[in-house]
ModelCIF file with pLDDT and N, C-alpha, C, O atoms, coordinates in Angstrom:
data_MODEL
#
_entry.id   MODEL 
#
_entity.id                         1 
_entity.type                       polymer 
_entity.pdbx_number_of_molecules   1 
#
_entity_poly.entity_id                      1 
_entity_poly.type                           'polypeptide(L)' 
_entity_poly.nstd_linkage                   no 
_entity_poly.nstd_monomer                   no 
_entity_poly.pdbx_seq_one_letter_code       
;(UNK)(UNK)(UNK)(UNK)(UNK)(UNK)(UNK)(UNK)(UNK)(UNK)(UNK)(UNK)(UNK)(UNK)(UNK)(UNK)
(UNK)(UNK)(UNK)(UNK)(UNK)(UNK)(UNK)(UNK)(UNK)(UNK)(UNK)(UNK)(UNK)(UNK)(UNK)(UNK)
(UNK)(UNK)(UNK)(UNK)(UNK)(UNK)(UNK)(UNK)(UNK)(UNK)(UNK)(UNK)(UNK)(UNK)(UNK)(UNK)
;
_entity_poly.pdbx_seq_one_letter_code_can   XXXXXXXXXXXXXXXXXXXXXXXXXXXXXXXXXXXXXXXXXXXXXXXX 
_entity_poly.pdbx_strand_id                 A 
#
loop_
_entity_poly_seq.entity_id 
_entity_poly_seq.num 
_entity_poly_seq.mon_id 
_entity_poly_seq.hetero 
1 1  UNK n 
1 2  UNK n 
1 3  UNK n 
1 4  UNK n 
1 5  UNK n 
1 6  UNK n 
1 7  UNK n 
1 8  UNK n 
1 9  UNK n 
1 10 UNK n 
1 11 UNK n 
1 12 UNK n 
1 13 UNK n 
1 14 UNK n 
1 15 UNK n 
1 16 UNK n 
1 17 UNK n 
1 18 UNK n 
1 19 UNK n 
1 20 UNK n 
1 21 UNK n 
1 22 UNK n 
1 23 UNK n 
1 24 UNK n 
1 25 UNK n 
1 26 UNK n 
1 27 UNK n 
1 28 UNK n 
1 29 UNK n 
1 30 UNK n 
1 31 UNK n 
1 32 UNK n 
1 33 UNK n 
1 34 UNK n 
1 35 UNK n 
1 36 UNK n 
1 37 UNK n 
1 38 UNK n 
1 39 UNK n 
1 40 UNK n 
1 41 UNK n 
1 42 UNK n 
1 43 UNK n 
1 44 UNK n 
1 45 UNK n 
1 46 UNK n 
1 47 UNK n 
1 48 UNK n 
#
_struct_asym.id          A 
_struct_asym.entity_id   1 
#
loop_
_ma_qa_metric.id 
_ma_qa_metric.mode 
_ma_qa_metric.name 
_ma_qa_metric.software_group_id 
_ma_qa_metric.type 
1 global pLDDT . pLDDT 
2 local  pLDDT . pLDDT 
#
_ma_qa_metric_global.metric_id      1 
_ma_qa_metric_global.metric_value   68.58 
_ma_qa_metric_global.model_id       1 
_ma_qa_metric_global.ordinal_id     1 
#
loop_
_ma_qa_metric_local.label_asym_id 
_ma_qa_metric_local.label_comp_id 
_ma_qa_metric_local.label_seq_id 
_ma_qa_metric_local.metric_id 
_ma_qa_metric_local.metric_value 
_ma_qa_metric_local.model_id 
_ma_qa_metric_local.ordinal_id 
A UNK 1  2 98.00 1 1  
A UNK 2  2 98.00 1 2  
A UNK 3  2 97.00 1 3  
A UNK 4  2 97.00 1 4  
A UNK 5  2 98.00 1 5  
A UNK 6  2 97.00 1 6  
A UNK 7  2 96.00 1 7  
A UNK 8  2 96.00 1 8  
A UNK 9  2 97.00 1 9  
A UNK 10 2 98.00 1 10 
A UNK 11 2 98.00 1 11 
A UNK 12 2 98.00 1 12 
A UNK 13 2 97.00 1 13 
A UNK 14 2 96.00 1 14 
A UNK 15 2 95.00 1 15 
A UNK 16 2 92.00 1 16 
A UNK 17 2 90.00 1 17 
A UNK 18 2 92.00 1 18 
A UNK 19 2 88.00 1 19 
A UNK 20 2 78.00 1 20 
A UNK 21 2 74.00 1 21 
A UNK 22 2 66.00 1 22 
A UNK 23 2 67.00 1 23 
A UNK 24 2 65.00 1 24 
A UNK 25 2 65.00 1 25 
A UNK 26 2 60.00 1 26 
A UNK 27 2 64.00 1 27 
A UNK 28 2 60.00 1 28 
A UNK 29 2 53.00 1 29 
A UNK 30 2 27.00 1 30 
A UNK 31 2 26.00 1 31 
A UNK 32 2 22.00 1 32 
A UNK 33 2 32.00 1 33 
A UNK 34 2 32.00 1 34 
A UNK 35 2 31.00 1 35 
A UNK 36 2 38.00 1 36 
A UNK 37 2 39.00 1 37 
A UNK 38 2 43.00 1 38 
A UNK 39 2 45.00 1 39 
A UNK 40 2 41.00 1 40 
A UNK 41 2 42.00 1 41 
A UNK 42 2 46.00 1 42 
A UNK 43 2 45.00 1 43 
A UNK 44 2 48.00 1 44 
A UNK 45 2 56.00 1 45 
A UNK 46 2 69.00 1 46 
A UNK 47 2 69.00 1 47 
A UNK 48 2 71.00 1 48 
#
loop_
_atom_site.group_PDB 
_atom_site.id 
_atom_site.type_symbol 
_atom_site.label_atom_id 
_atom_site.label_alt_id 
_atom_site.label_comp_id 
_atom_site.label_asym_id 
_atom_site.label_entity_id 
_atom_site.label_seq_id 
_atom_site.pdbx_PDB_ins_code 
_atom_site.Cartn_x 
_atom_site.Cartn_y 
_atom_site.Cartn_z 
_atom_site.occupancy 
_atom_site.B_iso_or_equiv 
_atom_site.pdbx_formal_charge 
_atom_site.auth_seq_id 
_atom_site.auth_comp_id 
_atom_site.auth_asym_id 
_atom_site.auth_atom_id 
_atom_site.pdbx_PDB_model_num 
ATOM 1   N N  . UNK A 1 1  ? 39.982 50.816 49.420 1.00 98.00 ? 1  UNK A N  1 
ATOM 2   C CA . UNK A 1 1  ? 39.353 51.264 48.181 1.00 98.00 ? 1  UNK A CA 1 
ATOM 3   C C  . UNK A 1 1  ? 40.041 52.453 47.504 1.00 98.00 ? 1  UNK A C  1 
ATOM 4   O O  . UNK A 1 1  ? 40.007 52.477 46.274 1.00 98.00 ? 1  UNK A O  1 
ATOM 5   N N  . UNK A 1 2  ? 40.649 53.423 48.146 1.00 98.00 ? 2  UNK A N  1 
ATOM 6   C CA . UNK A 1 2  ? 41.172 54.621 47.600 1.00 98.00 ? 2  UNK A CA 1 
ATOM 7   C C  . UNK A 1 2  ? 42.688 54.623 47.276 1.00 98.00 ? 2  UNK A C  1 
ATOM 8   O O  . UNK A 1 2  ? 43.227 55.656 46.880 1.00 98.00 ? 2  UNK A O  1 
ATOM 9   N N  . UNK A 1 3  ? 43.497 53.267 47.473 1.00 97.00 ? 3  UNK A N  1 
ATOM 10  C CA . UNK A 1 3  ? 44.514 52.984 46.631 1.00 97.00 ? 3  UNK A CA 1 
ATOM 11  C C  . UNK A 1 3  ? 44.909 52.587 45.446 1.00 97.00 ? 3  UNK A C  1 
ATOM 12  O O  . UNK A 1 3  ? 45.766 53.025 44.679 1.00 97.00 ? 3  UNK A O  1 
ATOM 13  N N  . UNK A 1 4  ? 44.013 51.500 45.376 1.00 97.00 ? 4  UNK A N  1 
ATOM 14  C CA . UNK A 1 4  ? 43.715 50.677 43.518 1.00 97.00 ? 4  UNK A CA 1 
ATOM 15  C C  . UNK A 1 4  ? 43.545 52.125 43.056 1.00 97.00 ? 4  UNK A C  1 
ATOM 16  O O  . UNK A 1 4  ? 44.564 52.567 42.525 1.00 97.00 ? 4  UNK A O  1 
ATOM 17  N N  . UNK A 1 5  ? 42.328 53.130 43.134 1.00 98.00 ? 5  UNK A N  1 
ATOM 18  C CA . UNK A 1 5  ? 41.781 54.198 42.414 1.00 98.00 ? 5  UNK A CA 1 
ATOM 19  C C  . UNK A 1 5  ? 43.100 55.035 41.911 1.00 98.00 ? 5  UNK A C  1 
ATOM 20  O O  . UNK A 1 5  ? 43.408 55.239 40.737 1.00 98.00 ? 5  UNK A O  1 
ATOM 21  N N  . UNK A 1 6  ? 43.728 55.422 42.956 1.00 97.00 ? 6  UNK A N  1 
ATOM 22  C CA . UNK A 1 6  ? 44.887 56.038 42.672 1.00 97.00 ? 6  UNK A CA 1 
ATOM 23  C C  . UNK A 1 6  ? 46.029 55.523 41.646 1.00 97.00 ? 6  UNK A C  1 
ATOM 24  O O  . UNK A 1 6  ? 46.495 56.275 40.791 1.00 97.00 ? 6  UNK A O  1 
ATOM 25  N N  . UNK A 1 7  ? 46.321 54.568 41.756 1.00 96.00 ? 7  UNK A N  1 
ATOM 26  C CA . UNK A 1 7  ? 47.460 53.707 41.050 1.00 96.00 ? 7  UNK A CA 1 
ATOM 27  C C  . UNK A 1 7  ? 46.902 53.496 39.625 1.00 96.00 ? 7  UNK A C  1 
ATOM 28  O O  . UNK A 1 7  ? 47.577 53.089 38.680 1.00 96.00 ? 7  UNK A O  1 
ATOM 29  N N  . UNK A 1 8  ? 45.774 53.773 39.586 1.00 96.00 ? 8  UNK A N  1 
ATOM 30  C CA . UNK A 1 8  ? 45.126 53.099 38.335 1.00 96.00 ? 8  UNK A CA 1 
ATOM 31  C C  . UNK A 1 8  ? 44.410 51.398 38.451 1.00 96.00 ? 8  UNK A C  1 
ATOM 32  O O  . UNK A 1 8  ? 43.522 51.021 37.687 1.00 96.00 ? 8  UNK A O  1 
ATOM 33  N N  . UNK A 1 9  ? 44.796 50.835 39.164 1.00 97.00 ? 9  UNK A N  1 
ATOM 34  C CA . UNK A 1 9  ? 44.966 49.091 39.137 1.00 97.00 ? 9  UNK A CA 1 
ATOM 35  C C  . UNK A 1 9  ? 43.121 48.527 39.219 1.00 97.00 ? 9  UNK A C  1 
ATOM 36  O O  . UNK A 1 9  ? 42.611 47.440 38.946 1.00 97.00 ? 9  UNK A O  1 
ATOM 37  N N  . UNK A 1 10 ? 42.389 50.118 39.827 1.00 98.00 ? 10 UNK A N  1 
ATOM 38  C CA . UNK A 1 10 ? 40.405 50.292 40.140 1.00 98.00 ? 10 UNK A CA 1 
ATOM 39  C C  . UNK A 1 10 ? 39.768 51.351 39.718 1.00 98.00 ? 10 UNK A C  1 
ATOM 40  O O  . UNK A 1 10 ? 40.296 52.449 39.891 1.00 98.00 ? 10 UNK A O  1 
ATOM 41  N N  . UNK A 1 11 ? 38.455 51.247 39.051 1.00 98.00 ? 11 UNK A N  1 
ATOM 42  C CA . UNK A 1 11 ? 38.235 52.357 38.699 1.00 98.00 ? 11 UNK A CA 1 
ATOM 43  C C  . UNK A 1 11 ? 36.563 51.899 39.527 1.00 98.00 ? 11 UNK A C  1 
ATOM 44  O O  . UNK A 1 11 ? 36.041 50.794 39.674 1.00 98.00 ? 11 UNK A O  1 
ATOM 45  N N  . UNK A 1 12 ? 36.057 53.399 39.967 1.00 98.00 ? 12 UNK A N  1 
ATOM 46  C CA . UNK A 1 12 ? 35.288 53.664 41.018 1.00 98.00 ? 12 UNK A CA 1 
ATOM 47  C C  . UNK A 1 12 ? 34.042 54.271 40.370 1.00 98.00 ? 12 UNK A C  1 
ATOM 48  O O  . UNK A 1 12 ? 34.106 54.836 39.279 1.00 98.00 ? 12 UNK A O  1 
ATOM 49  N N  . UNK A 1 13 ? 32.813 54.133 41.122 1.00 97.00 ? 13 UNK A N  1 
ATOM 50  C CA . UNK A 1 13 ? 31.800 55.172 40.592 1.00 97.00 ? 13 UNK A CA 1 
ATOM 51  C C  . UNK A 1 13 ? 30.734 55.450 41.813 1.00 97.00 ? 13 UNK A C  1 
ATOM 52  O O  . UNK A 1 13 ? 30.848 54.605 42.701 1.00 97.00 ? 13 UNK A O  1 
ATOM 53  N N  . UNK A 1 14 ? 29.746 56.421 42.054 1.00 96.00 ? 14 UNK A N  1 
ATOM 54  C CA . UNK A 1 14 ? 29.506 57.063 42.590 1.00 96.00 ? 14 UNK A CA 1 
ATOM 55  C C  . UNK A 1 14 ? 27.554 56.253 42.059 1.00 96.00 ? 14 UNK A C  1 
ATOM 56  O O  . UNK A 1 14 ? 27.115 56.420 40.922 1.00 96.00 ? 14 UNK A O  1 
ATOM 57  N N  . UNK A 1 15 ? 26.911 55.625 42.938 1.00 95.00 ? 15 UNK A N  1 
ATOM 58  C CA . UNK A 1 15 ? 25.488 55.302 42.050 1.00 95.00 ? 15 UNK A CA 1 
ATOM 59  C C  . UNK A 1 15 ? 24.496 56.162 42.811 1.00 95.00 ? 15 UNK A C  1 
ATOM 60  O O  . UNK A 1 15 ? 24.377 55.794 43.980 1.00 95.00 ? 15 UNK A O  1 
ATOM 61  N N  . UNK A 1 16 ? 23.728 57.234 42.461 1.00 92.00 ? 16 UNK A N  1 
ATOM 62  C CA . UNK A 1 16 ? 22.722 58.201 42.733 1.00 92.00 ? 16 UNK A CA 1 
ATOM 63  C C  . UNK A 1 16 ? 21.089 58.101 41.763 1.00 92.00 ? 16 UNK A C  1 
ATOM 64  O O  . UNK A 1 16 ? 19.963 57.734 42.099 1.00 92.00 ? 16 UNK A O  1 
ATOM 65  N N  . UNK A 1 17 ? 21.606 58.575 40.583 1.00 90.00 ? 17 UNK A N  1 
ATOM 66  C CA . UNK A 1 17 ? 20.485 58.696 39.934 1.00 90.00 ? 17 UNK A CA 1 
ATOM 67  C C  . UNK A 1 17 ? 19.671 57.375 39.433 1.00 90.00 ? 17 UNK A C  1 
ATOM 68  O O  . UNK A 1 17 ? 20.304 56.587 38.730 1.00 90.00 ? 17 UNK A O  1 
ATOM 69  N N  . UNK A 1 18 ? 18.345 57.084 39.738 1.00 92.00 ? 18 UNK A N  1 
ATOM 70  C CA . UNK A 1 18 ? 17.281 56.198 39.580 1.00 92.00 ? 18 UNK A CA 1 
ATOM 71  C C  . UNK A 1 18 ? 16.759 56.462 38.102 1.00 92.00 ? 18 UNK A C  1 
ATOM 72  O O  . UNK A 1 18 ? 16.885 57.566 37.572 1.00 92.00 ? 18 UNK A O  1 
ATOM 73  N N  . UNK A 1 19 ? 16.170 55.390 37.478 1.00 88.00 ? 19 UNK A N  1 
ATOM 74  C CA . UNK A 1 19 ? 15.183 55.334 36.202 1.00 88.00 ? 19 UNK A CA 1 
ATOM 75  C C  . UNK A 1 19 ? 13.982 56.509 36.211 1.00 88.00 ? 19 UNK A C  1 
ATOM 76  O O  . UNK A 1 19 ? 13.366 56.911 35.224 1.00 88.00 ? 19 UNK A O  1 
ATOM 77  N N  . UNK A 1 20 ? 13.806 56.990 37.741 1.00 78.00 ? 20 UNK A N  1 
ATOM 78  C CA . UNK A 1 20 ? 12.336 57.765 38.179 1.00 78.00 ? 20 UNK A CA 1 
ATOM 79  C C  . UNK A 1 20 ? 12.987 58.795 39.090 1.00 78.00 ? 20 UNK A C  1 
ATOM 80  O O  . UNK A 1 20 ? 12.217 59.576 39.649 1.00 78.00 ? 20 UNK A O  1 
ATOM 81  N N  . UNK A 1 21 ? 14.246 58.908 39.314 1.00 74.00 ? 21 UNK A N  1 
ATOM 82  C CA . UNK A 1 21 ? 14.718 59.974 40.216 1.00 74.00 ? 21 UNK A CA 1 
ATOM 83  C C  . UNK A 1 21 ? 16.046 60.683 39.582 1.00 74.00 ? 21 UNK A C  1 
ATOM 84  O O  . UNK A 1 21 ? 17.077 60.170 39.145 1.00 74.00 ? 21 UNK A O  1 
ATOM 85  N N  . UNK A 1 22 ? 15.746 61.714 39.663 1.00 66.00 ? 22 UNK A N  1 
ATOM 86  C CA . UNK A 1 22 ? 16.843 62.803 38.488 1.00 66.00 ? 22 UNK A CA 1 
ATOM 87  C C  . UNK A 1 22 ? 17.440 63.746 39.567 1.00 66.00 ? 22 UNK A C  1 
ATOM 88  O O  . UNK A 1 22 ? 18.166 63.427 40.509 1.00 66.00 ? 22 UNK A O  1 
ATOM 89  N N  . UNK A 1 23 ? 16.995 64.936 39.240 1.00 67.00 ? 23 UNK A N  1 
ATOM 90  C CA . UNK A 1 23 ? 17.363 65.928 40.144 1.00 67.00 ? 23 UNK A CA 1 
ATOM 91  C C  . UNK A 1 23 ? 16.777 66.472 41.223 1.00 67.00 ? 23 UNK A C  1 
ATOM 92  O O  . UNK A 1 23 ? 17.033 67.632 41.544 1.00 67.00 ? 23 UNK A O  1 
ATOM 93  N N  . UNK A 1 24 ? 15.738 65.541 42.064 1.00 65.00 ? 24 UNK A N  1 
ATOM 94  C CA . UNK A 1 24 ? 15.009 65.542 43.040 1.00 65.00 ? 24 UNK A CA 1 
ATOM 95  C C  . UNK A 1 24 ? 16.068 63.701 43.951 1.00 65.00 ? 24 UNK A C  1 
ATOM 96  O O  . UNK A 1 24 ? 15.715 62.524 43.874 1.00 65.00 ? 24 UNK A O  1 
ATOM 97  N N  . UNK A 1 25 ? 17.151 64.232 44.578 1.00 65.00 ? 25 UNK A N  1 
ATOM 98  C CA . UNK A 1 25 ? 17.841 63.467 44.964 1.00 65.00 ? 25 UNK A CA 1 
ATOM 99  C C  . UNK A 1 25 ? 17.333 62.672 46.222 1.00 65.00 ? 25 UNK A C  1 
ATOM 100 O O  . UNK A 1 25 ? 17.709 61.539 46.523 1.00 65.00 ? 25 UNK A O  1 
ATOM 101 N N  . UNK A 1 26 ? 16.299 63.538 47.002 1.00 60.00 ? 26 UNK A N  1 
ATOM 102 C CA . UNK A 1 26 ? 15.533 62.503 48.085 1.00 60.00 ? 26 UNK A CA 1 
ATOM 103 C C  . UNK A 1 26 ? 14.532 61.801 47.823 1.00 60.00 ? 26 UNK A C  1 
ATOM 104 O O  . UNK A 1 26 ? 14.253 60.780 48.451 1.00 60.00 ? 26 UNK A O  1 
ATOM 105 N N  . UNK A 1 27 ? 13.785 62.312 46.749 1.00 64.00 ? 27 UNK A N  1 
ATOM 106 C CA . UNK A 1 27 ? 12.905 60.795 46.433 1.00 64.00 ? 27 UNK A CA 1 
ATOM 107 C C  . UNK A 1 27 ? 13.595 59.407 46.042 1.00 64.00 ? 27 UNK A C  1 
ATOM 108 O O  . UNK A 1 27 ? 13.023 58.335 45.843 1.00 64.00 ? 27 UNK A O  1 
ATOM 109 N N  . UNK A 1 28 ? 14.909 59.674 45.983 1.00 60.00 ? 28 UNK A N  1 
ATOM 110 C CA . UNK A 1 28 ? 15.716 58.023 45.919 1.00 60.00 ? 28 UNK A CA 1 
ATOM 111 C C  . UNK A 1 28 ? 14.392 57.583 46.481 1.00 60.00 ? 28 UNK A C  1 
ATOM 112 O O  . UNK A 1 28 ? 13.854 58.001 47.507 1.00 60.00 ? 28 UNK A O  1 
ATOM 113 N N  . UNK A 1 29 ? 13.853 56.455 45.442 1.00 53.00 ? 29 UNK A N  1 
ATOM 114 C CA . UNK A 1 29 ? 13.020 55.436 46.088 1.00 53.00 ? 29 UNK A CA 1 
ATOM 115 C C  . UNK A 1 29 ? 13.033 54.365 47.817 1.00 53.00 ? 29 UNK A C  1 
ATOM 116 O O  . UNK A 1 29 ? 13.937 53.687 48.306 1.00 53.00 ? 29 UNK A O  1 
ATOM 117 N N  . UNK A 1 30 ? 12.045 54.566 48.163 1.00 27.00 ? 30 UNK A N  1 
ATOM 118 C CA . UNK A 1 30 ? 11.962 53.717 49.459 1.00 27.00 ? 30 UNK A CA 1 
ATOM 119 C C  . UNK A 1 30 ? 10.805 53.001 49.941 1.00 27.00 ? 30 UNK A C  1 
ATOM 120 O O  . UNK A 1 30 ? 10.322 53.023 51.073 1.00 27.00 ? 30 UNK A O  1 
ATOM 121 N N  . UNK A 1 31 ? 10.429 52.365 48.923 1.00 26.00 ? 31 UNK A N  1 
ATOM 122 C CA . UNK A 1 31 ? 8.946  51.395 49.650 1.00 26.00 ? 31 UNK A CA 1 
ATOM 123 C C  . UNK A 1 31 ? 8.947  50.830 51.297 1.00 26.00 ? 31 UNK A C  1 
ATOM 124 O O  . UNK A 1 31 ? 9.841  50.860 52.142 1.00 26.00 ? 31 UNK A O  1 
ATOM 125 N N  . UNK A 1 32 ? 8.137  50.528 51.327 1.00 22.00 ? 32 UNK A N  1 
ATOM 126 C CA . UNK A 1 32 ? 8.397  49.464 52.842 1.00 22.00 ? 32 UNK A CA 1 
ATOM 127 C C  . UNK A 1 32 ? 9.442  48.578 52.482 1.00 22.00 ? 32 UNK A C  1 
ATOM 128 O O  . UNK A 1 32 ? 9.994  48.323 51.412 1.00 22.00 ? 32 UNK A O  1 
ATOM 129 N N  . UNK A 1 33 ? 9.593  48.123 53.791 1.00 32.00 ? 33 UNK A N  1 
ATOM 130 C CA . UNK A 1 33 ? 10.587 46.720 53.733 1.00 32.00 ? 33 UNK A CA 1 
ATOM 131 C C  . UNK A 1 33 ? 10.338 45.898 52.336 1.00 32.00 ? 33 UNK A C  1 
ATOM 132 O O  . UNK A 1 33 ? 9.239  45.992 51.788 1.00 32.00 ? 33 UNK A O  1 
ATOM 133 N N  . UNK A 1 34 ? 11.199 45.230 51.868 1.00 32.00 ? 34 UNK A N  1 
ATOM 134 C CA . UNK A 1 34 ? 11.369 44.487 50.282 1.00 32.00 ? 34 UNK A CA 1 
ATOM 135 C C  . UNK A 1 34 ? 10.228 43.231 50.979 1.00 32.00 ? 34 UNK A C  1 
ATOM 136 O O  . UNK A 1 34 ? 10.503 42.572 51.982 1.00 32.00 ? 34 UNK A O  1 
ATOM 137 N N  . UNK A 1 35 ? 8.888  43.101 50.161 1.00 31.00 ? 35 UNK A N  1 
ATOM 138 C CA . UNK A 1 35 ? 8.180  41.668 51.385 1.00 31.00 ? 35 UNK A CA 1 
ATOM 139 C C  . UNK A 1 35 ? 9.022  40.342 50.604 1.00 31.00 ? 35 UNK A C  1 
ATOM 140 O O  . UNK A 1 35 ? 9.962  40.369 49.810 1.00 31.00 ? 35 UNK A O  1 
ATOM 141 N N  . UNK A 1 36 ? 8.195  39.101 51.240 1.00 38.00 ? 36 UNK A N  1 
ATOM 142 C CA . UNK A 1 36 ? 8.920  37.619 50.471 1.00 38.00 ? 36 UNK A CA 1 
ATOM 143 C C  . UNK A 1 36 ? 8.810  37.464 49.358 1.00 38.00 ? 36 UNK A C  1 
ATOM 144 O O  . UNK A 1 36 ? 7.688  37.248 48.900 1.00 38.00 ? 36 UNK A O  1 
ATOM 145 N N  . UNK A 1 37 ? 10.210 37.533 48.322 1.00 39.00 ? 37 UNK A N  1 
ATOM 146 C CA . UNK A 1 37 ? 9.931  37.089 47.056 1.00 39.00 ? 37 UNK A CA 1 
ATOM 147 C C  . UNK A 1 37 ? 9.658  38.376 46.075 1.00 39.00 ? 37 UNK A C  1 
ATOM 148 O O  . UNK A 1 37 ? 8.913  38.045 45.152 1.00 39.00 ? 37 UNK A O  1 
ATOM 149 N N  . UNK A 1 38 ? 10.009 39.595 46.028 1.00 43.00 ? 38 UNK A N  1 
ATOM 150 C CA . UNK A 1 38 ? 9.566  40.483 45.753 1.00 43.00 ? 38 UNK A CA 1 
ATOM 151 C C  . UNK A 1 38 ? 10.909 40.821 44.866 1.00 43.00 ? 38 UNK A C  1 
ATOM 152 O O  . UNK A 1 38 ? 11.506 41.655 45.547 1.00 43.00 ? 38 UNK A O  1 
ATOM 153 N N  . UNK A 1 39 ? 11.575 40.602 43.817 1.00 45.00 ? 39 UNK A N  1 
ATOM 154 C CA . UNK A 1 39 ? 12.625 41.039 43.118 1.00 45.00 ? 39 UNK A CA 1 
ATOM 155 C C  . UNK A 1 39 ? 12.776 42.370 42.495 1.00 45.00 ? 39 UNK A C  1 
ATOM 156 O O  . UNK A 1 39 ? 11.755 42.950 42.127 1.00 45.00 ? 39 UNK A O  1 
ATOM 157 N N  . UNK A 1 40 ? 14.028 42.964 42.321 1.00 41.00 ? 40 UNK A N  1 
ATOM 158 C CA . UNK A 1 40 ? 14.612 44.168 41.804 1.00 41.00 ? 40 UNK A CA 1 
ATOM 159 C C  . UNK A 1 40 ? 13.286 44.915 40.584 1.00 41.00 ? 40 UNK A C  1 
ATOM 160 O O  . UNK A 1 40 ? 12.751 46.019 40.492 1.00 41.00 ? 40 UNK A O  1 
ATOM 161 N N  . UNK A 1 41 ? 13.169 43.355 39.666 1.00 42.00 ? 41 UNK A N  1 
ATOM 162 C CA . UNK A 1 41 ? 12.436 44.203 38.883 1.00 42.00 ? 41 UNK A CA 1 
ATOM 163 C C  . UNK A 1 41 ? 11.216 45.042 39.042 1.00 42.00 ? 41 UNK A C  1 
ATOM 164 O O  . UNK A 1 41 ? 11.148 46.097 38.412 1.00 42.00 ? 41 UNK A O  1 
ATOM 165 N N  . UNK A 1 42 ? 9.915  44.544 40.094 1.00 46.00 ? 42 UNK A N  1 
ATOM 166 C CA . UNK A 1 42 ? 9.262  45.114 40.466 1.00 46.00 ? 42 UNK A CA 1 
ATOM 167 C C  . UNK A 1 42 ? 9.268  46.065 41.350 1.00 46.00 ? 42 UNK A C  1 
ATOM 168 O O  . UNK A 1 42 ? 8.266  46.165 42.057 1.00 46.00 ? 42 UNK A O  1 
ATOM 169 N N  . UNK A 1 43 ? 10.290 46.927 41.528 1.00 45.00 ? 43 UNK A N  1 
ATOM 170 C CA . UNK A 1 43 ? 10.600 48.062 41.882 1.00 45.00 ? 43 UNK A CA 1 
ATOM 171 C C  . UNK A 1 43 ? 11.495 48.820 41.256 1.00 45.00 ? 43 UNK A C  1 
ATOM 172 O O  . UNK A 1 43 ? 12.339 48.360 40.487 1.00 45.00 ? 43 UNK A O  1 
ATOM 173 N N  . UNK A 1 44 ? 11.348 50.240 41.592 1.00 48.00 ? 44 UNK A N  1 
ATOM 174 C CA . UNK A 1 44 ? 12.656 51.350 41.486 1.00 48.00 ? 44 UNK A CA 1 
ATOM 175 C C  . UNK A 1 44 ? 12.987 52.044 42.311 1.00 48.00 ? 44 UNK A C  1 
ATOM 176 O O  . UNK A 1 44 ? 12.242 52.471 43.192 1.00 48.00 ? 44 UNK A O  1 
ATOM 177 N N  . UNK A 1 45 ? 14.143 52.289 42.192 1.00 56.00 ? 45 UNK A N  1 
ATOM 178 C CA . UNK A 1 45 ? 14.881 52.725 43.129 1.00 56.00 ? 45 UNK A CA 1 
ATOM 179 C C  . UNK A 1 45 ? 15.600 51.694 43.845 1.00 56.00 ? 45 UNK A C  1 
ATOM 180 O O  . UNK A 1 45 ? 15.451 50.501 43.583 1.00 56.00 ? 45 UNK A O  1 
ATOM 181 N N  . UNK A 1 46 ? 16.499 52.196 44.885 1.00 69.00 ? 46 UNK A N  1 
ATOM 182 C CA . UNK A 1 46 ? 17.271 51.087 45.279 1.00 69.00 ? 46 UNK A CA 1 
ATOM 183 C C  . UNK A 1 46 ? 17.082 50.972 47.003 1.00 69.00 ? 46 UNK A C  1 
ATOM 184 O O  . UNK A 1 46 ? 17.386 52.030 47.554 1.00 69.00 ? 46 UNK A O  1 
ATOM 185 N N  . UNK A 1 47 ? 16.722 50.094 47.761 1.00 69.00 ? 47 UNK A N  1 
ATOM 186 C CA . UNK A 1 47 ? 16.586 49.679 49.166 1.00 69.00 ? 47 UNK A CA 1 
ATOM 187 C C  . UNK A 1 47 ? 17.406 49.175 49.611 1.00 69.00 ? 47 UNK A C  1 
ATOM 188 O O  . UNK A 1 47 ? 18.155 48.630 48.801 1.00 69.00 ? 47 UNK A O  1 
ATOM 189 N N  . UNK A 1 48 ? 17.709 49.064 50.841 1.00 71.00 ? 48 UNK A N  1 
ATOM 190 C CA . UNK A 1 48 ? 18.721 48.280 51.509 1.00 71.00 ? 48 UNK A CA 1 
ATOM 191 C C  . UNK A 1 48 ? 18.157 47.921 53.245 1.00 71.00 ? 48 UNK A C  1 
ATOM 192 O O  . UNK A 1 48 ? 18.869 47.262 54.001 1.00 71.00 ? 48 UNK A O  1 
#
């Protein structure tokens, strides 16, 4: 990843800030586990 960046050939970004999370960087959103069928839109923040 940190060769393309260099050469120019990739350009990179850094994803932090949420629709609902600014400068309070630990409320990054975290519901429970994502349940069945439950898509991006009905949430914020990002899970993994």
């Amino acid at each position: 990843y940190l060769e393309p960046v260099a050469t120019g050939e990739a350009v990179m970004g850094a994803a932090i800030s949420e629709p609902d999370v600014g400068s309070d960087v630990s409320s990054v959103s975290t519901r429970a586990e994502k349940s069945e069928g439950q898509g991006a839109s009905e949430r914020s923040g990002s899970t993994a």
